[in-house]
Protein backbone atom coordinates (compact mmCIF):
# COMPACT_ATOMS: atom_id res chain seq x y z
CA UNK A 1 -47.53 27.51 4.47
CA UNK A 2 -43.79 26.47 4.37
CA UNK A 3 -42.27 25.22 7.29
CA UNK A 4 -39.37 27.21 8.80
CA UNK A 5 -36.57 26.54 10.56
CA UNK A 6 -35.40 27.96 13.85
CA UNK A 7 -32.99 30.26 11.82
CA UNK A 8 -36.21 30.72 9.87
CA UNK A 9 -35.32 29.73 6.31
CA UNK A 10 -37.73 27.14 4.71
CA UNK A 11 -36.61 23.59 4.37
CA UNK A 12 -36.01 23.59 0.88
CA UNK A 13 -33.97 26.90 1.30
CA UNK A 14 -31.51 25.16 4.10
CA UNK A 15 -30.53 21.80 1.67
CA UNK A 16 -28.67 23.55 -0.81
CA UNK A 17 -25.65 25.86 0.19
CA UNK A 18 -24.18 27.04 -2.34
CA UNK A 19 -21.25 29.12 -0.59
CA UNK A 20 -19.82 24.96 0.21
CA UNK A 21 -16.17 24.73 -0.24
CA UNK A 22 -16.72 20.90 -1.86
CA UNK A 23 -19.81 22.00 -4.04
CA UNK A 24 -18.32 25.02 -5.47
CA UNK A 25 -15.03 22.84 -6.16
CA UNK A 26 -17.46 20.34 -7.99
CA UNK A 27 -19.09 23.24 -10.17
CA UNK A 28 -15.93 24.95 -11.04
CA UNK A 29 -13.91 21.77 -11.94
CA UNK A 30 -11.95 22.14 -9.42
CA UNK A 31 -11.84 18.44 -7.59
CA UNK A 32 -8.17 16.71 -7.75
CA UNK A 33 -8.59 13.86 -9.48
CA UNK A 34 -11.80 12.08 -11.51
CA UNK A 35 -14.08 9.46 -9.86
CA UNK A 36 -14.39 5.55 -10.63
CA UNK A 37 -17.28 6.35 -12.53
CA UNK A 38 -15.66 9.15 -14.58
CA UNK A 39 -12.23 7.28 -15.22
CA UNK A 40 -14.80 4.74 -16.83
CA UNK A 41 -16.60 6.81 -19.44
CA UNK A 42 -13.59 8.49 -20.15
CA UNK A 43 -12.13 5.07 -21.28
CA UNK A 44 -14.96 3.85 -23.08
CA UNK A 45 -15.02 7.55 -24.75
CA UNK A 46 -11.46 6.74 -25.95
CA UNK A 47 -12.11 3.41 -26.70
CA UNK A 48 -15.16 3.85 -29.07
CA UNK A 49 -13.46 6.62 -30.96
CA UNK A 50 -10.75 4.48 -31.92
CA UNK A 51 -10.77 1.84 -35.22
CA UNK A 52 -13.38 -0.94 -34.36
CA UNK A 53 -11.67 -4.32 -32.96
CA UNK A 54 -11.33 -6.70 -35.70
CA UNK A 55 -13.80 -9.27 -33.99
CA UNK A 56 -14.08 -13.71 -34.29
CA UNK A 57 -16.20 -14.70 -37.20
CA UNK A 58 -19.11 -16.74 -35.94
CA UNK A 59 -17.78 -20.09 -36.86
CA UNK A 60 -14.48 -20.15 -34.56
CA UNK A 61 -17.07 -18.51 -31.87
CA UNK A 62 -19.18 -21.17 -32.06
CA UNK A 63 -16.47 -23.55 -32.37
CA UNK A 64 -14.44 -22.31 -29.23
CA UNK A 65 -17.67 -22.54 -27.20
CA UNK A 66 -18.06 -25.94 -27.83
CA UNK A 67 -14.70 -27.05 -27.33
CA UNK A 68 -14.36 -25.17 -23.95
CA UNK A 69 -18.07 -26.34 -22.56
CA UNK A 70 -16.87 -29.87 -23.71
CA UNK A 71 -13.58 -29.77 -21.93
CA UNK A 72 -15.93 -28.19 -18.54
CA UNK A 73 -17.63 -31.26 -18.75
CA UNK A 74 -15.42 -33.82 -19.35
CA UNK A 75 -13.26 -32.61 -16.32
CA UNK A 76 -16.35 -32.67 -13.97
CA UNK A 77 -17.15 -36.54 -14.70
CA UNK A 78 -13.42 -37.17 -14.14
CA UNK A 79 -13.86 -35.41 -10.70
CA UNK A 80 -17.03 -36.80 -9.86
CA UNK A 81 -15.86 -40.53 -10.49
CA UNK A 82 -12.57 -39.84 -8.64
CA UNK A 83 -14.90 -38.99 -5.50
CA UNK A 84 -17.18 -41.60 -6.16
């Protein structure tokens, strides 16, 4: 019922090799240095064990948004009627 191969293993048989160079390196440990991916949860690992970041209170949130979506718009009328 399972297809074979010319060498006669089944297709399911011939994807994994385990006798790879590069796939026992990755089950041992062995690879050089950590991926992109890795480096990140590593950091985040770090970073979330540490003391918690003391944070903005609401207020001077609410109060920086403001002031910084006021100042985006103010500078977009002054480029608009220097266009126009």
């Amino acid at each position: 019922m399972a297809q074979s191969l010319r060498n006669g293993r089944s297709p399911e048989r011939s994807l994994f090799v385990p006798t790879a160079p590069r796939l026992r390196e990755a089950e041992t440990g062995l690879v050089g240095s950590p991926g992109p991916a890795r480096t990140m949860q590593i950091a985040l690992e770090q970073s979330l064990a540490g003391a918690a970041e003391s944070r903005w209170s609401p207020r001077r949130t609410l109060v920086f948004v403001a002031l910084s979506s006021s100042l985006l718009w103010i500078g977009l009328l002054a480029a608009v009627r220097a266009i126009a």
